[in-house]
PDB file of N, CA and C in Angstrom:
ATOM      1  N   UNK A   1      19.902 -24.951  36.179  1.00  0.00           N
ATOM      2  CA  UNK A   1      21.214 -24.946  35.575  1.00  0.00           C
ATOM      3  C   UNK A   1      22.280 -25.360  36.578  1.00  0.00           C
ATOM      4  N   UNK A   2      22.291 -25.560  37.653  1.00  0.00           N
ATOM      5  CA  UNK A   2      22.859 -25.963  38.664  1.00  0.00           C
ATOM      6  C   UNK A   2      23.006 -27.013  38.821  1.00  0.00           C
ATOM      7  N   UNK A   3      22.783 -27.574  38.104  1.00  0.00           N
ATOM      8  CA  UNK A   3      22.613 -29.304  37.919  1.00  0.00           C
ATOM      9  C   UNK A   3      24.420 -29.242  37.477  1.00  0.00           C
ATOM     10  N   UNK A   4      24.888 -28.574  36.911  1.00  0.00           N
ATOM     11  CA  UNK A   4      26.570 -28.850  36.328  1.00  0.00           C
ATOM     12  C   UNK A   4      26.959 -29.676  36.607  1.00  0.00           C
ATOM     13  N   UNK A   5      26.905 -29.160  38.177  1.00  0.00           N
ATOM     14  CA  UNK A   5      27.848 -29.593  39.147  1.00  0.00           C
ATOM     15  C   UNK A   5      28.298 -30.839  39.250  1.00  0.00           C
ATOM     16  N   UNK A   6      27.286 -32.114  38.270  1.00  0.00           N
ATOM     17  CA  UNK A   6      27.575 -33.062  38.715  1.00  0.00           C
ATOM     18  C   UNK A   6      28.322 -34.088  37.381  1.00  0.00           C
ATOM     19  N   UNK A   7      28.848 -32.484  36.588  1.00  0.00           N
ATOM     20  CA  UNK A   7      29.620 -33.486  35.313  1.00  0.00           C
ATOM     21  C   UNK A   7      30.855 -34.235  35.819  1.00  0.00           C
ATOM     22  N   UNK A   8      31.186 -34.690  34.845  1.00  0.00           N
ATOM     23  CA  UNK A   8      32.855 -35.952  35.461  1.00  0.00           C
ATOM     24  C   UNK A   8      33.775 -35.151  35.338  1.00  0.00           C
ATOM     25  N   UNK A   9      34.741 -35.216  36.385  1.00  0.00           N
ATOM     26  CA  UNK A   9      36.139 -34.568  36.280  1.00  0.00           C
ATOM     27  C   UNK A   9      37.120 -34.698  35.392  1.00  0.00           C
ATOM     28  N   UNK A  10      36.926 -35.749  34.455  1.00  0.00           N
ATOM     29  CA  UNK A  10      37.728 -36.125  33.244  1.00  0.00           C
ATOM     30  C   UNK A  10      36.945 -34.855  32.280  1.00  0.00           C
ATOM     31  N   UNK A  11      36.107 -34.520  31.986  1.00  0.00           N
ATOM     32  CA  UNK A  11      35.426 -33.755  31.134  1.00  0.00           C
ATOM     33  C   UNK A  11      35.443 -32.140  31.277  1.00  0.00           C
ATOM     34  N   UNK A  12      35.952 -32.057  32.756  1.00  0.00           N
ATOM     35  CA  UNK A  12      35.699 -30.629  32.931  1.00  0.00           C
ATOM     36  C   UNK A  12      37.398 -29.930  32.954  1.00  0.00           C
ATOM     37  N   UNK A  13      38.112 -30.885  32.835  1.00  0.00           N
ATOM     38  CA  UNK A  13      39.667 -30.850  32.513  1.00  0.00           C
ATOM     39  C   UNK A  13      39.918 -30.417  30.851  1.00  0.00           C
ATOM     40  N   UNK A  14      38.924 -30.759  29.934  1.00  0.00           N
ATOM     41  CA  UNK A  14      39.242 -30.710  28.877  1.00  0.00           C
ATOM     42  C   UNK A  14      39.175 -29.652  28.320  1.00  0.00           C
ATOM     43  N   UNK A  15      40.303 -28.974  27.349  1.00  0.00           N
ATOM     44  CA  UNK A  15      39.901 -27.816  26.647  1.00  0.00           C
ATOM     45  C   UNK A  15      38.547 -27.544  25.905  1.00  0.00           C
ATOM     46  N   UNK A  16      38.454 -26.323  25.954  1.00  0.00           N
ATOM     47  CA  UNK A  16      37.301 -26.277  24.627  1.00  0.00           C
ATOM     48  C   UNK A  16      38.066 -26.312  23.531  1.00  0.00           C
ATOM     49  N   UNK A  17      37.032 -26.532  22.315  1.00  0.00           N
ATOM     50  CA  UNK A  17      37.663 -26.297  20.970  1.00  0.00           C
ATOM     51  C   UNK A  17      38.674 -25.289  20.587  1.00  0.00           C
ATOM     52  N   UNK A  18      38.070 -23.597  21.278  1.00  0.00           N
ATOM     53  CA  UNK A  18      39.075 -22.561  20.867  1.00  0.00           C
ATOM     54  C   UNK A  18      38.697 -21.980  22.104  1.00  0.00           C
ATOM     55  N   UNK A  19      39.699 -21.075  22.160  1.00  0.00           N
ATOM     56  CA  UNK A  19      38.915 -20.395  23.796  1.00  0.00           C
ATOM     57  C   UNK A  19      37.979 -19.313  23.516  1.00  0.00           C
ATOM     58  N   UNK A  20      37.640 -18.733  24.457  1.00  0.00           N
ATOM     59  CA  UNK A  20      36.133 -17.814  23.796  1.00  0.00           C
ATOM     60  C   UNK A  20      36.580 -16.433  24.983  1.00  0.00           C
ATOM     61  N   UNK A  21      36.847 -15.631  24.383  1.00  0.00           N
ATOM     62  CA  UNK A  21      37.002 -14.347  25.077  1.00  0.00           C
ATOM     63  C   UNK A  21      35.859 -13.628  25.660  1.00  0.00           C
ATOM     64  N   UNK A  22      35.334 -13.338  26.441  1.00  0.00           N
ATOM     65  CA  UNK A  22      34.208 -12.546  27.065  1.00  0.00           C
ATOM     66  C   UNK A  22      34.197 -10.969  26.848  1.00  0.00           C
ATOM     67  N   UNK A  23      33.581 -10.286  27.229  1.00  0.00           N
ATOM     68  CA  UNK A  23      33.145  -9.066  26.714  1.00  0.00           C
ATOM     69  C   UNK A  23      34.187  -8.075  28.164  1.00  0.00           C
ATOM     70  N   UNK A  24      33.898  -8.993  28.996  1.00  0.00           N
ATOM     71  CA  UNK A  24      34.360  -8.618  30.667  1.00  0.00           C
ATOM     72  C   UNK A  24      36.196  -9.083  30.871  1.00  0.00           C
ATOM     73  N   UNK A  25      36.498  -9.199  29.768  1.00  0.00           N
ATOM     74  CA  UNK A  25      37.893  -9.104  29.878  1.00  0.00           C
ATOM     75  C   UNK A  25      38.593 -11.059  30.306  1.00  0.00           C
ATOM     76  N   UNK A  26      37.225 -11.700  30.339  1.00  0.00           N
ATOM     77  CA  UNK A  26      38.405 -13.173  31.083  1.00  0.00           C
ATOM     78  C   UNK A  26      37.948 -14.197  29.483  1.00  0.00           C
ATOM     79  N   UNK A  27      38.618 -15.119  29.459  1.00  0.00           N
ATOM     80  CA  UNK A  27      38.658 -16.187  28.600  1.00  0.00           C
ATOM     81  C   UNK A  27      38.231 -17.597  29.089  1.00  0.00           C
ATOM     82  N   UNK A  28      37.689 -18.083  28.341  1.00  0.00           N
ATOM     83  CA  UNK A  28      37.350 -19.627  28.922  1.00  0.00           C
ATOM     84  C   UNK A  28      38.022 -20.624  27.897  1.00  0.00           C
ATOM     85  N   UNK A  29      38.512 -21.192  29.013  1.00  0.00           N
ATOM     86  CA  UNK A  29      39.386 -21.912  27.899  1.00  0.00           C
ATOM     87  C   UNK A  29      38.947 -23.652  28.327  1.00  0.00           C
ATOM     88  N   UNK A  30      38.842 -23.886  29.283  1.00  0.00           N
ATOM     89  CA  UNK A  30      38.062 -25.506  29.608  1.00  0.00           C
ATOM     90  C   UNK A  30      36.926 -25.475  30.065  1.00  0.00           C
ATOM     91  N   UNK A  31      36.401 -26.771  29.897  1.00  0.00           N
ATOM     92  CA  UNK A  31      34.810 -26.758  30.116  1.00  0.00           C
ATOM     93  C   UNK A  31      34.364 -26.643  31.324  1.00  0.00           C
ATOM     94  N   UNK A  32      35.753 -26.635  32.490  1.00  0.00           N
ATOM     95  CA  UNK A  32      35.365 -25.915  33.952  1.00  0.00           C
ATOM     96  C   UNK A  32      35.159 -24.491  33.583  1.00  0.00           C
ATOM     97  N   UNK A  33      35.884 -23.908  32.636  1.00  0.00           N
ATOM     98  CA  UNK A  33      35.707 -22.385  33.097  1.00  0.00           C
ATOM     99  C   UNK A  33      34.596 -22.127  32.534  1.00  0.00           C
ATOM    100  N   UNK A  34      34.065 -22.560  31.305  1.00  0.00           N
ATOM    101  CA  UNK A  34      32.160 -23.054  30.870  1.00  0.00           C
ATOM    102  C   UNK A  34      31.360 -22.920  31.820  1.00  0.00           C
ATOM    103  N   UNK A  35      31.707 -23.993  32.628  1.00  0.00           N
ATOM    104  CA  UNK A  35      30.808 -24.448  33.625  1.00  0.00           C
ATOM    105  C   UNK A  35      30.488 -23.277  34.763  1.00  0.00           C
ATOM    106  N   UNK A  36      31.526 -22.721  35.209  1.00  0.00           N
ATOM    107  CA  UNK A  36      31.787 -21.878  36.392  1.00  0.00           C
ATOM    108  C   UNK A  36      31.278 -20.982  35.598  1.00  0.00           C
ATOM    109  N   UNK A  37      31.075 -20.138  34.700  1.00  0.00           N
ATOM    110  CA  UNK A  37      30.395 -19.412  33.443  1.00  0.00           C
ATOM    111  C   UNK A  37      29.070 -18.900  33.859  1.00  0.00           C
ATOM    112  N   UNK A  38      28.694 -20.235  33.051  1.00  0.00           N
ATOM    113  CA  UNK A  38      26.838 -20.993  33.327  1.00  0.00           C
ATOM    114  C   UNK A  38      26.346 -20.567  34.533  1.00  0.00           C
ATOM    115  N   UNK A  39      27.374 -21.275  35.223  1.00  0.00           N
ATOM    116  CA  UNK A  39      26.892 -21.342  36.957  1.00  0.00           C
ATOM    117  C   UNK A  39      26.517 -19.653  37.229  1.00  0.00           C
ATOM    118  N   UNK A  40      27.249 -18.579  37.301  1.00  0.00           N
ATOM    119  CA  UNK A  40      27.302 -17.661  37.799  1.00  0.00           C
ATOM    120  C   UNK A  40      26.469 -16.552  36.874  1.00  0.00           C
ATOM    121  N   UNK A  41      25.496 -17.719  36.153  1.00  0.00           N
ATOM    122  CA  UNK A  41      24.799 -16.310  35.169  1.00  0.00           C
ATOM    123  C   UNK A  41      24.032 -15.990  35.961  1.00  0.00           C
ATOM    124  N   UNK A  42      23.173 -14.726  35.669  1.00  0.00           N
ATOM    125  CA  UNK A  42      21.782 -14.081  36.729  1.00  0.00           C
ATOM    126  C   UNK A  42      21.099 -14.768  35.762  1.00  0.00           C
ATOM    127  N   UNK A  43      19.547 -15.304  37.094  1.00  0.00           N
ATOM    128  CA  UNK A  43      18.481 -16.030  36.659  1.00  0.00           C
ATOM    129  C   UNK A  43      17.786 -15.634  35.082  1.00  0.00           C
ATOM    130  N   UNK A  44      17.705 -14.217  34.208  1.00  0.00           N
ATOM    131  CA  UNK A  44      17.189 -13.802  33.651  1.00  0.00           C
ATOM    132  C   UNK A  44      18.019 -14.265  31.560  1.00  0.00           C
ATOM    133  N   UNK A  45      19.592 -14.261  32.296  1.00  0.00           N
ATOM    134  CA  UNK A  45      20.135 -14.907  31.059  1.00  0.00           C
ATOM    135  C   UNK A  45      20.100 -16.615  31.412  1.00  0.00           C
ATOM    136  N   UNK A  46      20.280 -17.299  32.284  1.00  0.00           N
ATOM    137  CA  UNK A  46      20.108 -18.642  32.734  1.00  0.00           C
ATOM    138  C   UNK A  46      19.113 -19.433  31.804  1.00  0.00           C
ATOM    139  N   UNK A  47      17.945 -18.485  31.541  1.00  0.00           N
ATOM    140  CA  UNK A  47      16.552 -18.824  31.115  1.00  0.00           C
ATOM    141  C   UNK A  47      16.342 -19.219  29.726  1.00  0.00           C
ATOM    142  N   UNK A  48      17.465 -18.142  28.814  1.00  0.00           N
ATOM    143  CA  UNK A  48      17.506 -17.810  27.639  1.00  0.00           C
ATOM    144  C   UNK A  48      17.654 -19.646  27.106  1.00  0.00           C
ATOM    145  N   UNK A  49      17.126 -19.562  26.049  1.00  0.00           N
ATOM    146  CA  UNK A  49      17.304 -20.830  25.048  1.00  0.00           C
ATOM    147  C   UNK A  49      18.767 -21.600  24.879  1.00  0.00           C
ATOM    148  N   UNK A  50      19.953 -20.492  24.555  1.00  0.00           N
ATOM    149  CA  UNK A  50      20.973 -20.859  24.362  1.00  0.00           C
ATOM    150  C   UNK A  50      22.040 -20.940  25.146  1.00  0.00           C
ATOM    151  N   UNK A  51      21.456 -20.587  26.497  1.00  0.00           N
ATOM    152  CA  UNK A  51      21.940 -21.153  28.135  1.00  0.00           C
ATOM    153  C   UNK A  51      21.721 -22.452  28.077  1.00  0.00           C
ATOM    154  N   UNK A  52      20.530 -22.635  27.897  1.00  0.00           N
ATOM    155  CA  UNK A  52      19.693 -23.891  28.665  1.00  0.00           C
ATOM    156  C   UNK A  52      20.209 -24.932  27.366  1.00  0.00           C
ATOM    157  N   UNK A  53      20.368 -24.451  26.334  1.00  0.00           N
ATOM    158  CA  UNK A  53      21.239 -25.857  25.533  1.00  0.00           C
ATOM    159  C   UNK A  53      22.608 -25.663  25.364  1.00  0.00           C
ATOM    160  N   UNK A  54      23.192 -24.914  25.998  1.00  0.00           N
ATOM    161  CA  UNK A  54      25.006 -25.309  26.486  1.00  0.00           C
ATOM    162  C   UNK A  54      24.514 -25.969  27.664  1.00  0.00           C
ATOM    163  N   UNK A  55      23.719 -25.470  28.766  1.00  0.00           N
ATOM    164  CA  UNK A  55      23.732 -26.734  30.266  1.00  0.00           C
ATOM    165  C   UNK A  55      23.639 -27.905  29.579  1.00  0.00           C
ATOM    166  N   UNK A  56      22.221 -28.139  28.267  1.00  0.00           N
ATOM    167  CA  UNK A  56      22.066 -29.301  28.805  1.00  0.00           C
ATOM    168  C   UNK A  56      23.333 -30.376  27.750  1.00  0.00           C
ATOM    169  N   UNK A  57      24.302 -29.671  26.684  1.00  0.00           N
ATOM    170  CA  UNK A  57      25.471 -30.684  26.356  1.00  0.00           C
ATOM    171  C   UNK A  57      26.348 -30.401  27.466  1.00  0.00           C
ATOM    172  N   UNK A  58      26.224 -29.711  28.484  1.00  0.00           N
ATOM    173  CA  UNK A  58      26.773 -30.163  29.147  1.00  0.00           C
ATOM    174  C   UNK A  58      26.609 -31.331  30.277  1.00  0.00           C
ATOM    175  N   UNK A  59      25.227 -31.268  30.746  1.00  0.00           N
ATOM    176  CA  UNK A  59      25.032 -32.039  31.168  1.00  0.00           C
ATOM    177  C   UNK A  59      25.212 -34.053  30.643  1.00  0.00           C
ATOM    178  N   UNK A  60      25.054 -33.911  29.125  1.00  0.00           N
ATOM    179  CA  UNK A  60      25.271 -35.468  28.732  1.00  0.00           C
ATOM    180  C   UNK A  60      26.222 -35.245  28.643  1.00  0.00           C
ATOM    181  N   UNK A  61      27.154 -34.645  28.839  1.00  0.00           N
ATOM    182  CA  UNK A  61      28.905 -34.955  28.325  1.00  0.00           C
ATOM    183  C   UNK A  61      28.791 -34.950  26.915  1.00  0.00           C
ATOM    184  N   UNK A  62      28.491 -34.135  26.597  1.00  0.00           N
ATOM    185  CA  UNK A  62      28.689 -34.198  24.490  1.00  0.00           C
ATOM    186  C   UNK A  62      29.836 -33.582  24.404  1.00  0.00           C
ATOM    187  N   UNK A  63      30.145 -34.271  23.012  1.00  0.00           N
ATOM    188  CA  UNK A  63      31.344 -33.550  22.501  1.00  0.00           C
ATOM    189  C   UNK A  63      31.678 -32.104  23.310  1.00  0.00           C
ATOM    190  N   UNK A  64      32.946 -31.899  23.143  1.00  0.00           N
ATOM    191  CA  UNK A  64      33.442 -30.635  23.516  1.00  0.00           C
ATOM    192  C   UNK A  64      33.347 -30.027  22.250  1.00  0.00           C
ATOM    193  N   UNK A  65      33.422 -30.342  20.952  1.00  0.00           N
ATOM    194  CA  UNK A  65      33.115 -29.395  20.032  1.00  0.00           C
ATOM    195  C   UNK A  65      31.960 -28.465  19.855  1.00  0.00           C
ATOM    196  N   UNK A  66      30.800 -29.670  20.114  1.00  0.00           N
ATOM    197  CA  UNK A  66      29.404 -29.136  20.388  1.00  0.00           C
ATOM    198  C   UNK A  66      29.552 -28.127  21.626  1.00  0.00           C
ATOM    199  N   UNK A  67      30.028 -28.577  22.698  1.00  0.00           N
ATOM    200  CA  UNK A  67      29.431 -27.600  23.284  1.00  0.00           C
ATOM    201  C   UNK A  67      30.295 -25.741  23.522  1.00  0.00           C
ATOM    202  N   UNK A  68      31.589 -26.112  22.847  1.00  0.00           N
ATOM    203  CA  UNK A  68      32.223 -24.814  22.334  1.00  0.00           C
ATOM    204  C   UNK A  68      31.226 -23.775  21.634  1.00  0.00           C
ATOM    205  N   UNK A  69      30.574 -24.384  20.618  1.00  0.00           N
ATOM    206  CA  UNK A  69      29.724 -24.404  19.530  1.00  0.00           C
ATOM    207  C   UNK A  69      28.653 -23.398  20.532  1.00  0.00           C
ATOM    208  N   UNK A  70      27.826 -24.344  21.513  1.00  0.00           N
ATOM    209  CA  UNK A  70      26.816 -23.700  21.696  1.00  0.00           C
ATOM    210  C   UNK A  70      27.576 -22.597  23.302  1.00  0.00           C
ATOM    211  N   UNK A  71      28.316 -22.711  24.003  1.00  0.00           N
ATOM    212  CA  UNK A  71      28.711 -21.561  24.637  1.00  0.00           C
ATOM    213  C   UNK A  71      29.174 -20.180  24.068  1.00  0.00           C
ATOM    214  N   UNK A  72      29.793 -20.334  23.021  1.00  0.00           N
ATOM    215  CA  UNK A  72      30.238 -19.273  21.603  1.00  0.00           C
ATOM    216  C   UNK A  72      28.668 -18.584  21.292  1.00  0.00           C
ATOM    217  N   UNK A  73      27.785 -19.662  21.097  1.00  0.00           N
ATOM    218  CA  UNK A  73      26.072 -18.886  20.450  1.00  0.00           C
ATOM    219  C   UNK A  73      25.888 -18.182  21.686  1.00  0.00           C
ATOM    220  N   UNK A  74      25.650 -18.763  22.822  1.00  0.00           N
ATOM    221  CA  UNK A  74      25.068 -17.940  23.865  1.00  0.00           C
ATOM    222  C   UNK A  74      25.841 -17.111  24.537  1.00  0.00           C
ATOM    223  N   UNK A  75      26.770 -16.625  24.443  1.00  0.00           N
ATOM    224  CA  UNK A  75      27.840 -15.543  24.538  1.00  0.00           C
ATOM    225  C   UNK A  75      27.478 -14.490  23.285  1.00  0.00           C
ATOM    226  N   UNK A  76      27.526 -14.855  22.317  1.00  0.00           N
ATOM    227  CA  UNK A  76      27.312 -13.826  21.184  1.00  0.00           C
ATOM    228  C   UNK A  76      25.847 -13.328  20.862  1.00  0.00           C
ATOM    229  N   UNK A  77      24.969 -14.649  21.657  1.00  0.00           N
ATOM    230  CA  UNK A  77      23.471 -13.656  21.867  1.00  0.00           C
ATOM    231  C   UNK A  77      23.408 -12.323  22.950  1.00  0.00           C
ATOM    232  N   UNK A  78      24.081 -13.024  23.971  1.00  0.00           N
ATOM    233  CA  UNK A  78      24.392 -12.162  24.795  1.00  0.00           C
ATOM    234  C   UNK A  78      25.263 -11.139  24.655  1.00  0.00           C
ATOM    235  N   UNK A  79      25.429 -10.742  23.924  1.00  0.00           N
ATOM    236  CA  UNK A  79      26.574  -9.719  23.541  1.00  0.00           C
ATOM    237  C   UNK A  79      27.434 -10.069  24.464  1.00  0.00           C
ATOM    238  N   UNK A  80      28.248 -10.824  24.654  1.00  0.00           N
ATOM    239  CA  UNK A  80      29.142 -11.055  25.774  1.00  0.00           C
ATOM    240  C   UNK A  80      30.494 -11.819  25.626  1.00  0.00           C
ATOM    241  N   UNK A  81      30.686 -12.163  23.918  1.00  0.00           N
ATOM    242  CA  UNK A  81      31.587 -12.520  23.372  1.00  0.00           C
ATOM    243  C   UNK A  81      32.729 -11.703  22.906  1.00  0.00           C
ATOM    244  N   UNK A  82      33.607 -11.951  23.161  1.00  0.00           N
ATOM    245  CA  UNK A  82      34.487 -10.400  22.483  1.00  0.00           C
ATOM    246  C   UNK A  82      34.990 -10.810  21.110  1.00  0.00           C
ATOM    247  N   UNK A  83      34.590 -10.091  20.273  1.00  0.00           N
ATOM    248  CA  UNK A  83      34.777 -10.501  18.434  1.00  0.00           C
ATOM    249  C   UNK A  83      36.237  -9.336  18.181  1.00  0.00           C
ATOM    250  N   UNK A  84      36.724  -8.512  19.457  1.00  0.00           N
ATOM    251  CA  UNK A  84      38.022  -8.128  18.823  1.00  0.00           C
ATOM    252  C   UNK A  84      39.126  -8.913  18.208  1.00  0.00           C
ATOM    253  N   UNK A  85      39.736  -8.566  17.390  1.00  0.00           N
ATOM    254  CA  UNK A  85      41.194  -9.120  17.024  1.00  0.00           C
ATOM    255  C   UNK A  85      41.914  -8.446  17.473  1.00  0.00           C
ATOM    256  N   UNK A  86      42.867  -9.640  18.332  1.00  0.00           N
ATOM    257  CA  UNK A  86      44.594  -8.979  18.669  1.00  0.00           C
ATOM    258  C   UNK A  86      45.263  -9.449  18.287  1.00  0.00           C
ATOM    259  N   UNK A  87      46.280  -8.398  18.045  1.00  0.00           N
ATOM    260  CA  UNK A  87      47.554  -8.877  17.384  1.00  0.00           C
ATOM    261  C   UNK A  87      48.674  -9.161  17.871  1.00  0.00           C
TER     262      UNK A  87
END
C-alpha cells in the first residue's frame, strides 16, 4: 500500500466528493488526507479487501468520486466512519 506515494500532485490537491469524518475525531477532506489515511493504517486493516481497492483507485488516478466511494466503504467496514449528525 505504500506504493501511494507515487500519485500526481494535481490529484492529491483535489477534494473528495464529500468529506468523510472518522470515528477518531479528524476529517478527510482531499485525496492527500486519503492517502496519508491509507498510508498510516496497521498492516492487519491494510490487508482488508476494501483498503486494497481504495489503494488501488488510487493508484490509477480514478475518478475522485470512485474513490470517495470506496474510502467511505472501508471506513464504514472498519467501523471508523463517523455516521453522527451535527447540527
Amino acid at each position: 500500500m505504500h506504493d501511494v506515494v507515487s500519485t500526481s500532485v494535481r490529484l492529491l490537491h483535489q477534494k473528495l466528493a464529500r468529506p468523510l469524518r472518522t470515528t477518531d475525531g479528524g476529517t478527510l477532506h482531499t485525496v492527500l488526507d486519503a492517502r496519508a489515511y491509507m498510508v498510516s493504517l496497521l498492516k492487519r486493516r491494510e490487508l482488508r479487501g476494501q483498503w486494497q481497492r481504495a489503494c488501488e483507485l488510487l493508484l490509477i488516478e480514478a475518478d475522485v468520486d470512485q474513490l470517495t466511494k470506496a474510502v467511505e466503504l472501508a471506513l464504514f467496514y472498519d467501523s471508523k466512519l463517523d455516521l453522527m449528525v451535527r447540527l
